[in-house]
C-alpha atoms as a PDB file:
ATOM      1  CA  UNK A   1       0.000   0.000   0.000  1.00  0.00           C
ATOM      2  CA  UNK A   2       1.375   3.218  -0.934  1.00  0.00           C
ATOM      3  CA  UNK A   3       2.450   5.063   1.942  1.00  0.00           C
ATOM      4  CA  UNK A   4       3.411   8.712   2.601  1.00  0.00           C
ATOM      5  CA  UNK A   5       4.904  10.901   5.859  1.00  0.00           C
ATOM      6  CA  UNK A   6       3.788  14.643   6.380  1.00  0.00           C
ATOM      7  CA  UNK A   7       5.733  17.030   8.507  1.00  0.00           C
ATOM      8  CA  UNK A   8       3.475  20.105   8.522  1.00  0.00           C
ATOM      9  CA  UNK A   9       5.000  22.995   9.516  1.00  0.00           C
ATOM     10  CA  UNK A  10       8.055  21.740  10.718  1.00  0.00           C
ATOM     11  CA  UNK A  11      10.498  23.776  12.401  1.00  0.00           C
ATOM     12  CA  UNK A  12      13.967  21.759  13.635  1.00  0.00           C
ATOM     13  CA  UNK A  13      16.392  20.987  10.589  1.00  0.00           C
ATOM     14  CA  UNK A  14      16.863  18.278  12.629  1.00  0.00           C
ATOM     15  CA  UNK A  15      13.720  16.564  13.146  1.00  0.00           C
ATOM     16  CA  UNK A  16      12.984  16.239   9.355  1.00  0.00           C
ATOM     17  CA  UNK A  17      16.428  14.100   9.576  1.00  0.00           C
ATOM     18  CA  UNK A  18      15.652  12.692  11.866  1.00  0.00           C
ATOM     19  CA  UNK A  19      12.270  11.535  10.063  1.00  0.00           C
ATOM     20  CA  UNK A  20      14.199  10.683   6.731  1.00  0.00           C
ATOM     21  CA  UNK A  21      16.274   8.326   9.677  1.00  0.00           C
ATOM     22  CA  UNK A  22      13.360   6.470  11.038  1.00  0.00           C
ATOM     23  CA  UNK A  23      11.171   6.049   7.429  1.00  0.00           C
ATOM     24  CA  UNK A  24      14.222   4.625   5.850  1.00  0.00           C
ATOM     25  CA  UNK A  25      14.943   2.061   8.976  1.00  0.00           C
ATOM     26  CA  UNK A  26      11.167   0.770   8.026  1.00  0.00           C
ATOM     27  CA  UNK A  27      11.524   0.949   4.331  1.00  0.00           C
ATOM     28  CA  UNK A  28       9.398   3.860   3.715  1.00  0.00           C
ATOM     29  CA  UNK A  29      10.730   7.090   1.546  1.00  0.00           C
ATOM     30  CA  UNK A  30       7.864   9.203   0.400  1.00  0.00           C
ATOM     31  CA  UNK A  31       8.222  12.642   2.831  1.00  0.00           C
ATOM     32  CA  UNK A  32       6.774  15.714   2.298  1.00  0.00           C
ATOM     33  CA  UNK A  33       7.393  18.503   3.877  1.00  0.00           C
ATOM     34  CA  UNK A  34       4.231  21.173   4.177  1.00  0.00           C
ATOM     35  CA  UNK A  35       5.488  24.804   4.555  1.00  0.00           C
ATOM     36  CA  UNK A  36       8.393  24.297   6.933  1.00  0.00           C
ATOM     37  CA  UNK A  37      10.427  26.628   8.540  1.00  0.00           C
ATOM     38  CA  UNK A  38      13.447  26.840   6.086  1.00  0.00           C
ATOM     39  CA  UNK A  39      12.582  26.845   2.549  1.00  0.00           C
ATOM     40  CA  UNK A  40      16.752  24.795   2.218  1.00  0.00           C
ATOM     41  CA  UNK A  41      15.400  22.636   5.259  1.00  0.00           C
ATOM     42  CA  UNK A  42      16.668  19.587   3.014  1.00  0.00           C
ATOM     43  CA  UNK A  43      19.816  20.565   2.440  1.00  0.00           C
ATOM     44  CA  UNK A  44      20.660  21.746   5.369  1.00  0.00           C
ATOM     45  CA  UNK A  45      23.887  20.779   7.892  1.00  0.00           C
ATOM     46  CA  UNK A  46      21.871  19.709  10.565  1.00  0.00           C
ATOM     47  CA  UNK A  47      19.200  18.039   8.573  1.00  0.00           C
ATOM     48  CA  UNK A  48      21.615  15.844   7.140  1.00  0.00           C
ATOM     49  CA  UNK A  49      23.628  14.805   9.833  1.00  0.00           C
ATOM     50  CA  UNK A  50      20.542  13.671  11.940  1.00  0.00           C
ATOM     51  CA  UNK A  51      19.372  11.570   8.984  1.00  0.00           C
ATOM     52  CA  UNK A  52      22.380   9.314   9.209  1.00  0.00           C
ATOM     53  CA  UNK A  53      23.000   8.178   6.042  1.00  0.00           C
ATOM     54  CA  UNK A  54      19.042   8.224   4.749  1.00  0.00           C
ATOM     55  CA  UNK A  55      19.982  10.588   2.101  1.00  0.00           C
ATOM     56  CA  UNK A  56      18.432   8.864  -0.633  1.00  0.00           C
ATOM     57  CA  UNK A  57      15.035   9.913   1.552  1.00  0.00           C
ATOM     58  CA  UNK A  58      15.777  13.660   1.789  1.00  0.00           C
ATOM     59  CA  UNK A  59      16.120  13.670  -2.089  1.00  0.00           C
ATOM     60  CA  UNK A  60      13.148  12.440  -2.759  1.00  0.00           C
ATOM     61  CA  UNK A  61      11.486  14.494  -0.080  1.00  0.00           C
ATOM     62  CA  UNK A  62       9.066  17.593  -1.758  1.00  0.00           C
ATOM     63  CA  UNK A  63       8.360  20.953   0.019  1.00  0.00           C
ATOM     64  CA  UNK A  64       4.675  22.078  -0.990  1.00  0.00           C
ATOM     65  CA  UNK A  65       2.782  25.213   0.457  1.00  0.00           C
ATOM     66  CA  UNK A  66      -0.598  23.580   1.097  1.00  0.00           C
ATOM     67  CA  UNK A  67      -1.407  20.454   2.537  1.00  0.00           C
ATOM     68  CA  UNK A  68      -4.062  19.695  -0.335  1.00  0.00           C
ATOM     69  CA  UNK A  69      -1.018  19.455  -2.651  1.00  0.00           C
ATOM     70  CA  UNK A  70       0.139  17.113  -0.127  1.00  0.00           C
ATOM     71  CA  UNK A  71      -2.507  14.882   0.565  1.00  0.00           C
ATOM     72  CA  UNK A  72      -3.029  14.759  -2.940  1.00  0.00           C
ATOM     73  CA  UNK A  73      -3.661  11.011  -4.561  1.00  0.00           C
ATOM     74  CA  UNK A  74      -3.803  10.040  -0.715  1.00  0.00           C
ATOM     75  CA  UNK A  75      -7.164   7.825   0.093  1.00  0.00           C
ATOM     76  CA  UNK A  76      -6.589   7.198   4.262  1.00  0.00           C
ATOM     77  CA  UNK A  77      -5.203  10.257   6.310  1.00  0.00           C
ATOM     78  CA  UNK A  78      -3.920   9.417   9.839  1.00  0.00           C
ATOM     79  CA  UNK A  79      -3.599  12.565  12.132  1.00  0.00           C
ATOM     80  CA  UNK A  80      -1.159  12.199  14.739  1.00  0.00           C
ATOM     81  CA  UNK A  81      -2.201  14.354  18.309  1.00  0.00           C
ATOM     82  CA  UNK A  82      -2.222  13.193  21.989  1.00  0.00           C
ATOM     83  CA  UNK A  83      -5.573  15.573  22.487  1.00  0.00           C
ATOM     84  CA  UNK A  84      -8.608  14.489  20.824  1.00  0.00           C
ATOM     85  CA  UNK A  85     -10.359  17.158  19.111  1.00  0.00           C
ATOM     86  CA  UNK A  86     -14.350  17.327  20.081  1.00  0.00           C
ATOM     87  CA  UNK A  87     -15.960  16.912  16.749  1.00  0.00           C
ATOM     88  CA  UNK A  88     -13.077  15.310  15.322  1.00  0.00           C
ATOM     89  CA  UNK A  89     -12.707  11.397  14.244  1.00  0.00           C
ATOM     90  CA  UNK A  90     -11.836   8.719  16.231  1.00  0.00           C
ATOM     91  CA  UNK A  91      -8.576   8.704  18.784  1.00  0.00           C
ATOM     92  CA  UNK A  92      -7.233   5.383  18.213  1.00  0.00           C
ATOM     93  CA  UNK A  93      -4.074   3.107  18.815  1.00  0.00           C
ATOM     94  CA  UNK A  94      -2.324   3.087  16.075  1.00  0.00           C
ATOM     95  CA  UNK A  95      -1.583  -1.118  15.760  1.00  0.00           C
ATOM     96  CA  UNK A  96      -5.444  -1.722  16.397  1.00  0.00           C
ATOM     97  CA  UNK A  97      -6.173   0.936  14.048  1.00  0.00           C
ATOM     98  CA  UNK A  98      -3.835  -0.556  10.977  1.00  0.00           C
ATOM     99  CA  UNK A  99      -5.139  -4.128  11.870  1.00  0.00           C
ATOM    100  CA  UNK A 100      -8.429  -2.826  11.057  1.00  0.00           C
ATOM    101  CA  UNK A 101      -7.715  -0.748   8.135  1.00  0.00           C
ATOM    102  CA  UNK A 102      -5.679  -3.711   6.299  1.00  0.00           C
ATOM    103  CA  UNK A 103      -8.693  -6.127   6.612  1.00  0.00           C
ATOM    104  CA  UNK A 104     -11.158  -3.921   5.649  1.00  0.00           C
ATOM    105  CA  UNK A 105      -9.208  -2.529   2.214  1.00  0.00           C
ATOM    106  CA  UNK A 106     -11.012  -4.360  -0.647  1.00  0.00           C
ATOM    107  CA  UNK A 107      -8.581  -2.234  -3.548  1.00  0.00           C
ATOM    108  CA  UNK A 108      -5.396  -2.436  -4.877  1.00  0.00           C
ATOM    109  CA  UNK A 109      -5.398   1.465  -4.883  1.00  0.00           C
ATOM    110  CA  UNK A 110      -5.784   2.351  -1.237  1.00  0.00           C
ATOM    111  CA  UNK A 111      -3.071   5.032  -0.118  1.00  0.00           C
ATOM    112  CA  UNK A 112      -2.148   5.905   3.252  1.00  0.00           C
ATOM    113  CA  UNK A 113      -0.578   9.536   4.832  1.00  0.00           C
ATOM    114  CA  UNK A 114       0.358  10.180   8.178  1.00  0.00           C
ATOM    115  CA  UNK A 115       0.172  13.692   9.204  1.00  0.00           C
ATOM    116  CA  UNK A 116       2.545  15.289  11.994  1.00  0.00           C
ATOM    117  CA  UNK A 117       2.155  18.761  13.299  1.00  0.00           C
ATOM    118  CA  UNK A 118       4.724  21.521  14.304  1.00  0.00           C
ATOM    119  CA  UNK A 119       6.549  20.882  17.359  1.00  0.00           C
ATOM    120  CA  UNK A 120       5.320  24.309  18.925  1.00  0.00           C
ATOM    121  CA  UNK A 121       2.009  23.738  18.001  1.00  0.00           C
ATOM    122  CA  UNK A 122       0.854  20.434  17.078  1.00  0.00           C
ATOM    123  CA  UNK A 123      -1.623  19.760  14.454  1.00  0.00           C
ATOM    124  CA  UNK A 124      -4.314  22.276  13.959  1.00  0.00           C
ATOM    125  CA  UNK A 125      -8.021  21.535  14.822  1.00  0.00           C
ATOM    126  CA  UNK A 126      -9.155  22.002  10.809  1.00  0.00           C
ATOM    127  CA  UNK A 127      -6.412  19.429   9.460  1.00  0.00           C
ATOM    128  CA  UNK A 128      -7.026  16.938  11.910  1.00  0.00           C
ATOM    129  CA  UNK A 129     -11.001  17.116  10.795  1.00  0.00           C
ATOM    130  CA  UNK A 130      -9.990  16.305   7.616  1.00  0.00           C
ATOM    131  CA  UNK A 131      -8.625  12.565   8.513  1.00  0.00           C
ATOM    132  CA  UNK A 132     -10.188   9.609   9.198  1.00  0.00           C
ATOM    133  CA  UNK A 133      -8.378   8.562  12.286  1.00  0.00           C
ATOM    134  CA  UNK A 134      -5.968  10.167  15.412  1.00  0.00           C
ATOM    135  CA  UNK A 135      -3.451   8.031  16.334  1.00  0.00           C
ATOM    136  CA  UNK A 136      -2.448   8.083  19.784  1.00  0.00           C
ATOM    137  CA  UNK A 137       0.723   6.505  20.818  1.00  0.00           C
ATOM    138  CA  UNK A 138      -0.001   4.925  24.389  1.00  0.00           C
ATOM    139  CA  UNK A 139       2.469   6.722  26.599  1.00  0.00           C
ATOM    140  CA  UNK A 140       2.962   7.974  30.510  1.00  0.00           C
ATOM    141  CA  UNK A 141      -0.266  10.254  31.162  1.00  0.00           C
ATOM    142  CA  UNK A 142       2.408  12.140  32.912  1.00  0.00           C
ATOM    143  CA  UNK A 143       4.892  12.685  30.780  1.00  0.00           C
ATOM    144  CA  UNK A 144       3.653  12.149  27.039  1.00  0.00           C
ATOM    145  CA  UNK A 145       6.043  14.288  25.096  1.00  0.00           C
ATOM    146  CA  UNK A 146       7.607  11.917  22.218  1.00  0.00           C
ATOM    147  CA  UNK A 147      10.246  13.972  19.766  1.00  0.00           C
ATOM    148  CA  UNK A 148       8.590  14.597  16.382  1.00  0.00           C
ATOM    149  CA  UNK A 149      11.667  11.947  15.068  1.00  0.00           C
ATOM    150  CA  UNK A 150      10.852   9.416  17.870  1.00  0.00           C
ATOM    151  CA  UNK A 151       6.440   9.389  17.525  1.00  0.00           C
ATOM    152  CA  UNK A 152       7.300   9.017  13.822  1.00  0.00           C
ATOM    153  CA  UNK A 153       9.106   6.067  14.104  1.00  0.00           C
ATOM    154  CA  UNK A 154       6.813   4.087  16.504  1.00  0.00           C
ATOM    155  CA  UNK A 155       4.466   4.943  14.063  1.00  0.00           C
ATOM    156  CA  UNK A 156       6.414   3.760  11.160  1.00  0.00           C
ATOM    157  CA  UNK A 157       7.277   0.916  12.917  1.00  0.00           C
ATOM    158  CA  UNK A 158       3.965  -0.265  13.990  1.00  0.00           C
ATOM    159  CA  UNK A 159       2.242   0.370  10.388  1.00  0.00           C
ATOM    160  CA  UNK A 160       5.624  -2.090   8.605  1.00  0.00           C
ATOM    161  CA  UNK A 161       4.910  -4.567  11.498  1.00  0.00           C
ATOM    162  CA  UNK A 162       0.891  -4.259  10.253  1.00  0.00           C
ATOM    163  CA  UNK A 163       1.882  -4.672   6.899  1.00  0.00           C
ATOM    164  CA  UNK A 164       3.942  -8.021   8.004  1.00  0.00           C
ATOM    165  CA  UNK A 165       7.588  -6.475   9.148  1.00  0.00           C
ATOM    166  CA  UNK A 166      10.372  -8.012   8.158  1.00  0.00           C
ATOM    167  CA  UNK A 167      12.326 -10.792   9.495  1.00  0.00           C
ATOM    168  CA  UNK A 168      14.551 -10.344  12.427  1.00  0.00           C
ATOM    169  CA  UNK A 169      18.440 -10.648  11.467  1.00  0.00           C
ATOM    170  CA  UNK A 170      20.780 -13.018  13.262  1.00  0.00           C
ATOM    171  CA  UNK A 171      24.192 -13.279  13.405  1.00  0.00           C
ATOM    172  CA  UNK A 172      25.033 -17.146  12.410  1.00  0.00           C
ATOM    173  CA  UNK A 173      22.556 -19.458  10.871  1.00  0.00           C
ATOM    174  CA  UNK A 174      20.357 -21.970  12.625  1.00  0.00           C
ATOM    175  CA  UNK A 175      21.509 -24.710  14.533  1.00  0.00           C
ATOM    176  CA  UNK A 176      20.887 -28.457  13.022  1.00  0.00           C
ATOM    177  CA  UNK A 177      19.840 -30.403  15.912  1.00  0.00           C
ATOM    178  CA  UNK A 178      21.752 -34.099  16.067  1.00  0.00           C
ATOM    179  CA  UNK A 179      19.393 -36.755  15.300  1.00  0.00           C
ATOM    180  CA  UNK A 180      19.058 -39.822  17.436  1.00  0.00           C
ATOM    181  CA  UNK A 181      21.493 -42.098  15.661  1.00  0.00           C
ATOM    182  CA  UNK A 182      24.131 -38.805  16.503  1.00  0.00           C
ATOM    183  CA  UNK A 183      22.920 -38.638  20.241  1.00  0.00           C
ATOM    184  CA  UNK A 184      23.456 -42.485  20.970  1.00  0.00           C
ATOM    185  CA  UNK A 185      26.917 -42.864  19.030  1.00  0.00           C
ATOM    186  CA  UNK A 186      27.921 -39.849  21.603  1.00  0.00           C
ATOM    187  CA  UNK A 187      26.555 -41.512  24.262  1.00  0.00           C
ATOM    188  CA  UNK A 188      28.309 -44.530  23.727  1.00  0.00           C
ATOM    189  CA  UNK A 189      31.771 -42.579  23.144  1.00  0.00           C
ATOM    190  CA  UNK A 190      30.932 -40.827  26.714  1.00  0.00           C
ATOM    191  CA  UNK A 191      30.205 -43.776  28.530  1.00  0.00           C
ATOM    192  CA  UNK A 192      33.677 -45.096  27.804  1.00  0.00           C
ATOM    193  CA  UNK A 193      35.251 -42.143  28.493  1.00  0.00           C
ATOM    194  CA  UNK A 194      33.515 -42.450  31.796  1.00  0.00           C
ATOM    195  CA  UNK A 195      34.438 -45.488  32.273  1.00  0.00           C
ATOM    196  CA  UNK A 196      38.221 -44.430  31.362  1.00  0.00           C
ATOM    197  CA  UNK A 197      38.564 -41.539  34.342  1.00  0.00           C
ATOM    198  CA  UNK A 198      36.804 -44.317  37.068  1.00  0.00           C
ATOM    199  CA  UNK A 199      33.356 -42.390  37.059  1.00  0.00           C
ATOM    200  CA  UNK A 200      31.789 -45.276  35.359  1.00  0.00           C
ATOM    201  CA  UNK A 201      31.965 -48.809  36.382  1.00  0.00           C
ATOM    202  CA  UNK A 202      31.348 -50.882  33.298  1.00  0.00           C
ATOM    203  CA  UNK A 203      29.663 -54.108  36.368  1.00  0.00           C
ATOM    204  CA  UNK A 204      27.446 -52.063  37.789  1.00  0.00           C
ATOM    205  CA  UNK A 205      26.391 -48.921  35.794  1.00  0.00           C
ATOM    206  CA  UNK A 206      23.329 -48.414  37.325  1.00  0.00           C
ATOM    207  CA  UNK A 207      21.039 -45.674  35.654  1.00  0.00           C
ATOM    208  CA  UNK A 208      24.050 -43.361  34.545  1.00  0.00           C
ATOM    209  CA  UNK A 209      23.550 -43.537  30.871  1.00  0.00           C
ATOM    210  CA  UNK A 210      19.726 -43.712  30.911  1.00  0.00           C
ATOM    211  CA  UNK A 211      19.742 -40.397  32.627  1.00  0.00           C
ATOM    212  CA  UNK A 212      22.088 -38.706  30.411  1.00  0.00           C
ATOM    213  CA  UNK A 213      20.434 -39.821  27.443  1.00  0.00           C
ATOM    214  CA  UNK A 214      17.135 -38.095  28.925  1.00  0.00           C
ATOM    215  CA  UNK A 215      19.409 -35.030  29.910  1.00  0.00           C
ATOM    216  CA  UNK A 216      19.742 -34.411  26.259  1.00  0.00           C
ATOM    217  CA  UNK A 217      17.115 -35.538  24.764  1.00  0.00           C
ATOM    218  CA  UNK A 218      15.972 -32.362  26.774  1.00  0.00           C
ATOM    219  CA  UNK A 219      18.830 -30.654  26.023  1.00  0.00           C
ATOM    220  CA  UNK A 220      17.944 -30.924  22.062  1.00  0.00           C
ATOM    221  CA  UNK A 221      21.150 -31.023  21.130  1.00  0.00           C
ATOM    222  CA  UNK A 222      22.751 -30.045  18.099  1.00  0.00           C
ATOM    223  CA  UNK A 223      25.820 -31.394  15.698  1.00  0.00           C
ATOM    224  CA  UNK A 224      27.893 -29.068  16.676  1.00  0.00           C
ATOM    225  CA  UNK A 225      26.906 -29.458  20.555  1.00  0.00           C
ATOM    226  CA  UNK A 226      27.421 -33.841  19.708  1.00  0.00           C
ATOM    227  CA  UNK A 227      31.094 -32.948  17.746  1.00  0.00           C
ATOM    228  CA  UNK A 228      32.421 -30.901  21.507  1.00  0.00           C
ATOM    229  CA  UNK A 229      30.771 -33.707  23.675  1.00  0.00           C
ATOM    230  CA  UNK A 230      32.881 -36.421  21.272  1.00  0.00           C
ATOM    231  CA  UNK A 231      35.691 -34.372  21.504  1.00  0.00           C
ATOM    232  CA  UNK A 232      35.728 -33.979  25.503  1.00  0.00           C
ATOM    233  CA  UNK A 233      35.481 -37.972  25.514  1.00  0.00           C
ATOM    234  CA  UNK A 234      37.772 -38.647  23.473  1.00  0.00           C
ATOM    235  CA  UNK A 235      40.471 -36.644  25.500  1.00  0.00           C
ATOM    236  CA  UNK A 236      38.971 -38.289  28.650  1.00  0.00           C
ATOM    237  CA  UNK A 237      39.984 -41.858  27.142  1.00  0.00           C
ATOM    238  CA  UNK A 238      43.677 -40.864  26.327  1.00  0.00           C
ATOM    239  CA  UNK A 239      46.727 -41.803  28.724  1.00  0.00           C
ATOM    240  CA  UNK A 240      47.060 -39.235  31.709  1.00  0.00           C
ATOM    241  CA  UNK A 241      51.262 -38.379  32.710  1.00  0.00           C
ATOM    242  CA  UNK A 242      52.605 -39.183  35.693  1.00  0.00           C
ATOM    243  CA  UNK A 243      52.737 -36.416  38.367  1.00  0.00           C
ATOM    244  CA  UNK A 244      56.233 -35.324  38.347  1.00  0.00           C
ATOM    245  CA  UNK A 245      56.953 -36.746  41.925  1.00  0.00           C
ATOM    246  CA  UNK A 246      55.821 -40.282  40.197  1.00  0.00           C
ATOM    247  CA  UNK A 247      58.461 -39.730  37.601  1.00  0.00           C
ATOM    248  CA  UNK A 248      61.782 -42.033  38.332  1.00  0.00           C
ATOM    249  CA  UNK A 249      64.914 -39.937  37.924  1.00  0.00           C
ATOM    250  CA  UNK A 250      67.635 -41.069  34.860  1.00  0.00           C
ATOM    251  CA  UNK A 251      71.056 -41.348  35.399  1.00  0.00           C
END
């Protein structure tokens, strides 16, 4: 679903950076800015250094006068305010609110703009009319301030996680858990390494190996887990040196 960010009014270089930042970290890059502060807002030091390498966002980013030029093509508008507005439509989460609007879109055409006010002055009474839905972000009742950068990326983030998120990265690839032919050729290694360092007696082993089989079975072990377990027996079965006060002296 198409998707677009408004910044209406904006006036910190910074935040709009700081929005290029946060749409980019959730895949989204259509920004428009409505009448901000500085016409070179863009381009400027600030702006760029709090977008951290999202660039490619602020490029594509358009500066209109009116926010009908920036709503324009848009079919859903989201306001953004922590006060709801008497007469205005409904304050909602925001994840409850996307779960609803993705099941009830029926075209291939549906659009989607979230609106975000000055930071002096929030979003006027008249433009949050116009939308069909205030987000709230749940926060402290005591303390529910949120940056203009930081309440656009929970926002951003909840409406990529509605729209099915992507998957979380990890730093090696997933174990292969040792199959029971594996865990009973280990076992039988272990036992005679047991048996090797006098913790095992091979006449009367009692429920030793039983046990550790359950242990892990449990454990869901995996090849690599089987390969350092083989490894530790095998070093348990090898020939032990003499203490050096054991050791005869040579002439």
């Amino acid at each position: 679903m198409q998707t677009r960010f408004i910044l209406i009014n904006t006036s910190h270089a910074g935040n709009v950076g700081a929005a290029a930042r946060a749409m980019k970290t959730m895949g989204f890059d259509d920004l428009v800015l409505v009448a901000p502060r500085w016409a070179n807002v863009l381009n400027r030091e600030e702006t760029i250094q709090r977008a951290s390498g999202a660039t490619d966002v602020l490029k594509n980013a358009r500066i209109v006068a009116t926010l009908d030029e920036a709503l324009d093509g848009m079919t859903h508008l989201c306001a953004t305010a922590m006060t709801p507005r008497d007469f205005g439509p409904p304050t909602v989460r925001p994840r409850a609110h996307f779960d609803a609007l993705l099941k009830a879109q029926d075209t291939p055409h549906s659009s989607v703009a979230f609106l975000f006010g000055s930071e002096r002055f929030g979003m006027r009474n008249e433009d949050v009319y116009r939308c069909h839905a205030c987000l709230s972000i749940p926060s402290n009742p005591q303390f529910g301030s949120l940056n203009l950068g930081a309440a656009l990326q929970v926002i951003a983030y909840d409406w990529r996680e509605a729209l099915g998120g992507y998957p979380v990265q990890t730093a090696t690839a997933e174990p292969v858990l040792a199959d029971a032919a594996q865990v009973a050729g280990m076992l039988a290694h272990l036992e005679q390494g047991l048996a090797s360092i006098g913790f095992l007696d091979p006449q009367s082993p009692k429920k030793l190996m039983p046990r550790l089989n359950q242990l892990f079975n449990r454990a869901a072990v995996t090849q690599e887990e089987i390969h350092i377990l083989r490894g530790i027996a095998k070093m348990m079965m090898r020939p032990q040196p003499l203490p050096a006060s054991e050791v005869s002296p040579t002439e």
